[in-house]
PDB file of N, CA and C in Angstrom:
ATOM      1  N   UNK A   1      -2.120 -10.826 -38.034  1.00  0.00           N
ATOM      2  CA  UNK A   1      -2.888 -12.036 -37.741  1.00  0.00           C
ATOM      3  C   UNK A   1      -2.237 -13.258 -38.406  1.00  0.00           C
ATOM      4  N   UNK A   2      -1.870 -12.781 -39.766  1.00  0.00           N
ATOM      5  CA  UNK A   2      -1.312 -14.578 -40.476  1.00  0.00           C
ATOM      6  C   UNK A   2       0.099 -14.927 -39.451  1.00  0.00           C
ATOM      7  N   UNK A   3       0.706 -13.508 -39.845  1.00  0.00           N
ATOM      8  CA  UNK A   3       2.380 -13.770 -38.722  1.00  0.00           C
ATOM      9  C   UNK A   3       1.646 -14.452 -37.556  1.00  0.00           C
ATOM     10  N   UNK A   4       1.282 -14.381 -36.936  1.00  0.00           N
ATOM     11  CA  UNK A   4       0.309 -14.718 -35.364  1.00  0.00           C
ATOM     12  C   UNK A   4       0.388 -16.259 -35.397  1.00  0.00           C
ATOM     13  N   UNK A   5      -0.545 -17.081 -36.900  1.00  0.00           N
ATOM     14  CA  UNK A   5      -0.855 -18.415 -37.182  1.00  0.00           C
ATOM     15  C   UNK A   5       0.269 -19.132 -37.284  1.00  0.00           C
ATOM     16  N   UNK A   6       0.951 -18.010 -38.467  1.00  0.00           N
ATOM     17  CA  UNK A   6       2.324 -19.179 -38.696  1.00  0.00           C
ATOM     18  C   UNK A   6       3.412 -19.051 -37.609  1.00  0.00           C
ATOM     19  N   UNK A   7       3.439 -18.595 -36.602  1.00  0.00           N
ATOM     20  CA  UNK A   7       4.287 -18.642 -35.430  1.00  0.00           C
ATOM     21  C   UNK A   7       3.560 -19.732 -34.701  1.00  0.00           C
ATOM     22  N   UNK A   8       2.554 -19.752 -34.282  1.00  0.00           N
ATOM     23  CA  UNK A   8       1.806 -20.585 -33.791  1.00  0.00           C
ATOM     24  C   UNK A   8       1.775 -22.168 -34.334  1.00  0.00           C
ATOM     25  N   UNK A   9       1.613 -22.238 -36.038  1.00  0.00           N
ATOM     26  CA  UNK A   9       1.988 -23.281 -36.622  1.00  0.00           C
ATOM     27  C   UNK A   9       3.441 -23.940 -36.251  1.00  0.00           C
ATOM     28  N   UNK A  10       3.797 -23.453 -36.011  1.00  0.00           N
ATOM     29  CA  UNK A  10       5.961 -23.456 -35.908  1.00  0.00           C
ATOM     30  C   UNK A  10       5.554 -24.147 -34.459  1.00  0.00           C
ATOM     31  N   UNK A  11       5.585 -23.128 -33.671  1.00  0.00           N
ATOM     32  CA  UNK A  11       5.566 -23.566 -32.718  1.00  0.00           C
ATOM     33  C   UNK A  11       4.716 -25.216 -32.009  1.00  0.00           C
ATOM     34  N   UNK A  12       3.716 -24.913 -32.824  1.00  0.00           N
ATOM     35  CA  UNK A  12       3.260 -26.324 -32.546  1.00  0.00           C
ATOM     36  C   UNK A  12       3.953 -27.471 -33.655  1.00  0.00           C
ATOM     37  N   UNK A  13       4.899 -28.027 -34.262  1.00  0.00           N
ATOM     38  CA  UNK A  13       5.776 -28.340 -35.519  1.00  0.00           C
ATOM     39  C   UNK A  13       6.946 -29.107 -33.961  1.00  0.00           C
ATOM     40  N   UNK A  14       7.492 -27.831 -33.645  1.00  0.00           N
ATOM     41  CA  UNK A  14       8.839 -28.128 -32.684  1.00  0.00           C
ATOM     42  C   UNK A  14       7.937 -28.524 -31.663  1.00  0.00           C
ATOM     43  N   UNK A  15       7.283 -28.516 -30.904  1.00  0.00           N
ATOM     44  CA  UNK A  15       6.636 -29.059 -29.737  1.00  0.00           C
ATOM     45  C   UNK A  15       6.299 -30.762 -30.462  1.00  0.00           C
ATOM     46  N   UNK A  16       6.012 -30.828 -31.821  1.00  0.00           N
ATOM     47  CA  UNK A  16       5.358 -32.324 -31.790  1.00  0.00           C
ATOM     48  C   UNK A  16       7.060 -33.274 -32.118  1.00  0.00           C
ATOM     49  N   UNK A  17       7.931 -32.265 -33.046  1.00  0.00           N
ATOM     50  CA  UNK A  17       9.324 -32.860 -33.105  1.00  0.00           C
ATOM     51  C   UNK A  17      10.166 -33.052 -31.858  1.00  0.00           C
ATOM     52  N   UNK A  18      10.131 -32.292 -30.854  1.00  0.00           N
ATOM     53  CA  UNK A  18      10.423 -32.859 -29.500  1.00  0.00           C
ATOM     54  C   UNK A  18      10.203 -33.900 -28.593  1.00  0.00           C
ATOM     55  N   UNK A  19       8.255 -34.168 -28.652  1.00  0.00           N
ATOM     56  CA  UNK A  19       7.956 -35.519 -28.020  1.00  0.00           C
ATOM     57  C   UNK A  19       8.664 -36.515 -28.966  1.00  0.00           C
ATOM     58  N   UNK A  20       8.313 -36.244 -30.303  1.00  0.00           N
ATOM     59  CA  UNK A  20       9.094 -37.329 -30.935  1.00  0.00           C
ATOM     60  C   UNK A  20      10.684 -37.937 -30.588  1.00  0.00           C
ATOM     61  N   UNK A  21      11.356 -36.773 -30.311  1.00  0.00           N
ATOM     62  CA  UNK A  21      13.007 -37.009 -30.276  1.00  0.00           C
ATOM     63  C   UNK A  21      12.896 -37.524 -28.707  1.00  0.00           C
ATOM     64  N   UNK A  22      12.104 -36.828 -28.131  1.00  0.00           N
ATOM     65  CA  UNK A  22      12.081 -37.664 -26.263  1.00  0.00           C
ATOM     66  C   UNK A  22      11.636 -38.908 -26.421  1.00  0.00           C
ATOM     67  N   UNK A  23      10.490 -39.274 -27.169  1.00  0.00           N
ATOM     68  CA  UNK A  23       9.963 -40.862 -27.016  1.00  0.00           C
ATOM     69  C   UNK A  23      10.918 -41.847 -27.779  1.00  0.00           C
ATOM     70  N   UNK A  24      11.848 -41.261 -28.397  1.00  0.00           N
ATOM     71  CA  UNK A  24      12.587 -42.266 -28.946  1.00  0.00           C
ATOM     72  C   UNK A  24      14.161 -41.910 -28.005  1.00  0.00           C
ATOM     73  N   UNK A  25      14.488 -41.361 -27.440  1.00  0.00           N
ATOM     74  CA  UNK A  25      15.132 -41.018 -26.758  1.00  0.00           C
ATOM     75  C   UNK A  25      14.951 -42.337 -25.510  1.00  0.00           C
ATOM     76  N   UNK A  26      13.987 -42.138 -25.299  1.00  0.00           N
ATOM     77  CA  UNK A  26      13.364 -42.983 -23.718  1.00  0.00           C
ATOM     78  C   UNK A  26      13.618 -44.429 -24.771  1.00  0.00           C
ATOM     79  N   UNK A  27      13.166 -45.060 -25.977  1.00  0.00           N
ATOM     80  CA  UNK A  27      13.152 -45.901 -26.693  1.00  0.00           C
ATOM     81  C   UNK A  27      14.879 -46.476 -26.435  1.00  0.00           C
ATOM     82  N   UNK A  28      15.645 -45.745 -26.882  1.00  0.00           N
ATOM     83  CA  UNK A  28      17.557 -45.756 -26.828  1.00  0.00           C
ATOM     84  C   UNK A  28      17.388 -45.940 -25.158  1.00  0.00           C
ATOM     85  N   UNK A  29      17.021 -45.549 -24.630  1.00  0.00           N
ATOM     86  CA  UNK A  29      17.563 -45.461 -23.043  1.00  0.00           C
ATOM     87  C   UNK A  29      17.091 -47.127 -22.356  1.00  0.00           C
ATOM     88  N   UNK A  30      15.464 -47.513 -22.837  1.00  0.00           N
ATOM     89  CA  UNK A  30      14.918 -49.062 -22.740  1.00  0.00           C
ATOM     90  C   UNK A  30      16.508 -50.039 -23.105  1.00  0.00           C
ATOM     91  N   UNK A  31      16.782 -49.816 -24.870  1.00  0.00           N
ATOM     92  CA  UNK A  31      17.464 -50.692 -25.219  1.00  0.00           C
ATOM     93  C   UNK A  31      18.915 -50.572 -24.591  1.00  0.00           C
ATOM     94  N   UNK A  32      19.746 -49.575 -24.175  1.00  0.00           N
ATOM     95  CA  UNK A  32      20.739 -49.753 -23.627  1.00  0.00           C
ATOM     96  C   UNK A  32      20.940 -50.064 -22.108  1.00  0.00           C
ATOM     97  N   UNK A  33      19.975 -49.838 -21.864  1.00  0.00           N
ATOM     98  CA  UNK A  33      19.208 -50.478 -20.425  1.00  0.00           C
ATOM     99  C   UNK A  33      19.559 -52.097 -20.102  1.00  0.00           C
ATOM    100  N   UNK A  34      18.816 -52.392 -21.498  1.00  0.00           N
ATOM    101  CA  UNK A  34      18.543 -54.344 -21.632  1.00  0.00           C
ATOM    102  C   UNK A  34      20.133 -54.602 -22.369  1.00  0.00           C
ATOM    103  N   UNK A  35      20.923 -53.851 -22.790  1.00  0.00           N
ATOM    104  CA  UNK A  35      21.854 -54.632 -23.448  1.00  0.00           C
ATOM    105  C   UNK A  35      22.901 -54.320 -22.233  1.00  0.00           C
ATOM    106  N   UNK A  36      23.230 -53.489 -21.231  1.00  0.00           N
ATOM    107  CA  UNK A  36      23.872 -53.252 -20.105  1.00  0.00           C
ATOM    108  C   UNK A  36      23.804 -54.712 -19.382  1.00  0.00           C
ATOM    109  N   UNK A  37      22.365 -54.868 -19.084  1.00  0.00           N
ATOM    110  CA  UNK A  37      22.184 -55.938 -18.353  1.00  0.00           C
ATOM    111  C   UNK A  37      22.601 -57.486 -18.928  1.00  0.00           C
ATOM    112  N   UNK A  38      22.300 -57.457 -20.252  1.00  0.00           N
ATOM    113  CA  UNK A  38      22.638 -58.422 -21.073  1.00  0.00           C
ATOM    114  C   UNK A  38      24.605 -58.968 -20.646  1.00  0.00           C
ATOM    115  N   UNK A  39      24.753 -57.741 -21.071  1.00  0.00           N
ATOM    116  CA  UNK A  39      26.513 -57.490 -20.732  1.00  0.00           C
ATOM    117  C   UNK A  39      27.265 -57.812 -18.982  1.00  0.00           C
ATOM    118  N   UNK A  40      26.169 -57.099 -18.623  1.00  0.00           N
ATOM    119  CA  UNK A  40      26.595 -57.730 -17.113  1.00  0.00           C
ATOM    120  C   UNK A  40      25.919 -59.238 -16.702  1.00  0.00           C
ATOM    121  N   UNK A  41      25.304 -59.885 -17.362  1.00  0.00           N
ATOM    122  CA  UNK A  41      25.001 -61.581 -17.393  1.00  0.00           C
ATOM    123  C   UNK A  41      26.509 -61.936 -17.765  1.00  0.00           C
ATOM    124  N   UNK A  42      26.692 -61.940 -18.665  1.00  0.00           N
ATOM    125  CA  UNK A  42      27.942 -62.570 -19.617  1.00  0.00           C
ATOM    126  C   UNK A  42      29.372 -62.079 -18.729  1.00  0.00           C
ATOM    127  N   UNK A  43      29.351 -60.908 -18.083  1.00  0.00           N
ATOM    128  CA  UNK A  43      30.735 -60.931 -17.366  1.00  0.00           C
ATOM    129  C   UNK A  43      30.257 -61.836 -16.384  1.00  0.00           C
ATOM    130  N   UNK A  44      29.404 -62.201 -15.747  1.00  0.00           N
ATOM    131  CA  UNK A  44      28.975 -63.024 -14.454  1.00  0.00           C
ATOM    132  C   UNK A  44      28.984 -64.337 -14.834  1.00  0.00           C
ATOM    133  N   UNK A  45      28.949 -64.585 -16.051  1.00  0.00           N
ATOM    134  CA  UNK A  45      29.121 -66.085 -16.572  1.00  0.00           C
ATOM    135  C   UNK A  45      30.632 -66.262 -16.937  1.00  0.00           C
ATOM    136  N   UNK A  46      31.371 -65.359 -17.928  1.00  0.00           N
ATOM    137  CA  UNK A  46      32.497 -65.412 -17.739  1.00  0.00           C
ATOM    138  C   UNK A  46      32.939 -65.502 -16.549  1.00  0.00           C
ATOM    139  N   UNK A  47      33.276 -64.740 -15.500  1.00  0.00           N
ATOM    140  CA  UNK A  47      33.371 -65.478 -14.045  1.00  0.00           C
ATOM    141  C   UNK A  47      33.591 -66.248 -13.757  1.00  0.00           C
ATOM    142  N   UNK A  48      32.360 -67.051 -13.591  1.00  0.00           N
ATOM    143  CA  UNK A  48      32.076 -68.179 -12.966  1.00  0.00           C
ATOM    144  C   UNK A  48      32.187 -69.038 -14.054  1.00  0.00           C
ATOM    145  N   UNK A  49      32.426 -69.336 -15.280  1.00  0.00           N
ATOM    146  CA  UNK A  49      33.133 -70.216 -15.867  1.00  0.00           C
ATOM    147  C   UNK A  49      34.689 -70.247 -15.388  1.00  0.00           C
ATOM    148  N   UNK A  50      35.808 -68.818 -15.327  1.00  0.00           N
ATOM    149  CA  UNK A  50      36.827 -68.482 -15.068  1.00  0.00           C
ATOM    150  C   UNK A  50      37.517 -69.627 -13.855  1.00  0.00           C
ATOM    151  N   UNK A  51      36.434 -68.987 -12.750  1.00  0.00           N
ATOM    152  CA  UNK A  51      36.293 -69.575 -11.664  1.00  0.00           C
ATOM    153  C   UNK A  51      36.388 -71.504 -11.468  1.00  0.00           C
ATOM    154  N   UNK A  52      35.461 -71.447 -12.371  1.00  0.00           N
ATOM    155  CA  UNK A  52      35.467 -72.817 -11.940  1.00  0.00           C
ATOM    156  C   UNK A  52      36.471 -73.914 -13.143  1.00  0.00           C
ATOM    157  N   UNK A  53      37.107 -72.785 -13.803  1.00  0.00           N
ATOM    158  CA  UNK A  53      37.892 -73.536 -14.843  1.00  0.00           C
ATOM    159  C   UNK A  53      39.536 -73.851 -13.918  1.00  0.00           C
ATOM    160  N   UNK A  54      39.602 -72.646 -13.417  1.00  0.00           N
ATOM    161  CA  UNK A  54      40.751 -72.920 -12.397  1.00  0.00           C
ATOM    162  C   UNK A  54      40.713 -74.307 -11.404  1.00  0.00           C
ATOM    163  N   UNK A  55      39.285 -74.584 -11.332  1.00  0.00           N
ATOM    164  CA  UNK A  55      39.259 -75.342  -9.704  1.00  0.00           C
ATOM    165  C   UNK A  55      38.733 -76.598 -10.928  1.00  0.00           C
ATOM    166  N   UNK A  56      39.112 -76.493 -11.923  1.00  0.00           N
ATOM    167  CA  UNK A  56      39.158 -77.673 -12.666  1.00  0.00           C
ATOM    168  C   UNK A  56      37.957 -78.790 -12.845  1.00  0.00           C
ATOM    169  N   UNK A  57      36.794 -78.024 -12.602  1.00  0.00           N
ATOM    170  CA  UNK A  57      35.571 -78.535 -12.957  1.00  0.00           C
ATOM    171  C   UNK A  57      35.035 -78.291 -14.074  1.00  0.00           C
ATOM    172  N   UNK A  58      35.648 -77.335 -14.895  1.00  0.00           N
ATOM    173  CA  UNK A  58      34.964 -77.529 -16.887  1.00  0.00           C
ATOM    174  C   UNK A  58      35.477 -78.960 -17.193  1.00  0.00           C
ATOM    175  N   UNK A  59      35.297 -79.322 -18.165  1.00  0.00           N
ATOM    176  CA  UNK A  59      35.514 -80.216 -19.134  1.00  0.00           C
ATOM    177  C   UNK A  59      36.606 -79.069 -20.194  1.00  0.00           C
ATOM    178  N   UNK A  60      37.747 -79.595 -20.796  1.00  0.00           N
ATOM    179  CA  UNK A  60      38.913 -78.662 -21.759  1.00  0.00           C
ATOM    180  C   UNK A  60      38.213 -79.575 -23.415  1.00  0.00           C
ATOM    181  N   UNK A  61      38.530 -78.711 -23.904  1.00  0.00           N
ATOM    182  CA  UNK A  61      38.331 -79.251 -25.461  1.00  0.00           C
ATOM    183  C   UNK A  61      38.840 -80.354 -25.753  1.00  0.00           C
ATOM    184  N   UNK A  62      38.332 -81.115 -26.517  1.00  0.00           N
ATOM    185  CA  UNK A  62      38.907 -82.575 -26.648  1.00  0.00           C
ATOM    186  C   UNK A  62      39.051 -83.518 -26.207  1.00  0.00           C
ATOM    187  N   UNK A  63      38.730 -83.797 -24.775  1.00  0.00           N
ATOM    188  CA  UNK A  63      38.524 -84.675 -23.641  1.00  0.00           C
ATOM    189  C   UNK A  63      37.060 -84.616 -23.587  1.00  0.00           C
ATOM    190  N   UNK A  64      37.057 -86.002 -24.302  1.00  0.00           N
ATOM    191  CA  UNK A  64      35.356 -86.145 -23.991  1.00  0.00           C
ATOM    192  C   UNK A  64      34.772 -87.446 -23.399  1.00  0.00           C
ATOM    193  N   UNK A  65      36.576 -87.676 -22.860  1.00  0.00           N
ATOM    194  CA  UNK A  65      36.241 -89.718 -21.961  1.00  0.00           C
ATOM    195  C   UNK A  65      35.783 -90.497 -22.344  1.00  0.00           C
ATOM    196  N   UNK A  66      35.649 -90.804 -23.831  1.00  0.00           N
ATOM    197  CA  UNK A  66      35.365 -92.129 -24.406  1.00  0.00           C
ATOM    198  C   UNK A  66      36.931 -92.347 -24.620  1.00  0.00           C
ATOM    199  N   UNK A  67      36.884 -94.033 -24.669  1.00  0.00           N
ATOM    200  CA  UNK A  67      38.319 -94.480 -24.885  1.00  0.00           C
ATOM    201  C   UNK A  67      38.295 -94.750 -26.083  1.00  0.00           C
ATOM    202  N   UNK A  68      39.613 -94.902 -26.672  1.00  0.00           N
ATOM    203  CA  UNK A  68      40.045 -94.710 -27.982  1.00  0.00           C
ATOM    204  C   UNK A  68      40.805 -96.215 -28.458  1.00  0.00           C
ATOM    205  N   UNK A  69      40.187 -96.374 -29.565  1.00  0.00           N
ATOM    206  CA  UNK A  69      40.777 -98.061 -29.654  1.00  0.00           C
ATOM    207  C   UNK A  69      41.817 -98.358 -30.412  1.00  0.00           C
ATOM    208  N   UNK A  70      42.804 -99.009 -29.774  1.00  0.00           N
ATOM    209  CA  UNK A  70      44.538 -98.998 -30.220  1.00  0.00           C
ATOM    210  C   UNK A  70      44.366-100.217 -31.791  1.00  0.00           C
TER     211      UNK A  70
END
C-alpha cells in the first residue's frame, strides 16, 4: 500500500513538472515568435532604406543644407 502512494506521489511530481516545462516551453515559443517578427521588420526596413538609398532619396551624413558662412 505505501509503495502504491509513493508511486502515485512520483507520478503525480512528473505530471505537474511537465505542464510546467510545456507552459514555459509555449512561453519561449510566444517570445521567439515576437522577436522573428521583430527581425523580419528590420530586414524590411533595411530594404527599403537600401532601396531608396541607391535611388538617392536618404539624406548621407553631414549634409544637412544649411549654408555655411565663408
Amino acid at each position: 500500500q505505501a509503495g502504491l502512494e509513493r508511486c502515485q506521489r512520483e507520478a503525480e511530481e512528473v505530471a505537474e513538472l511537465m505542464k510546467q516545462n510545456f507552459a514555459r516551453a509555449l512561453e519561449r515559443d510566444g517570445r521567439l515568435q515576437d522577436l522573428d517578427s521583430r527581425a523580419q521588420e528590420l530586414r524590411s526596413m533595411v530594404s527599403t532604406y537600401s532601396l531608396g538609398d541607391s535611388l538617392g532619396t536618404h539624406s548621407h551624413r553631414g549634409q544637412r543644407g544649411d549654408t555655411q558662412t565663408q
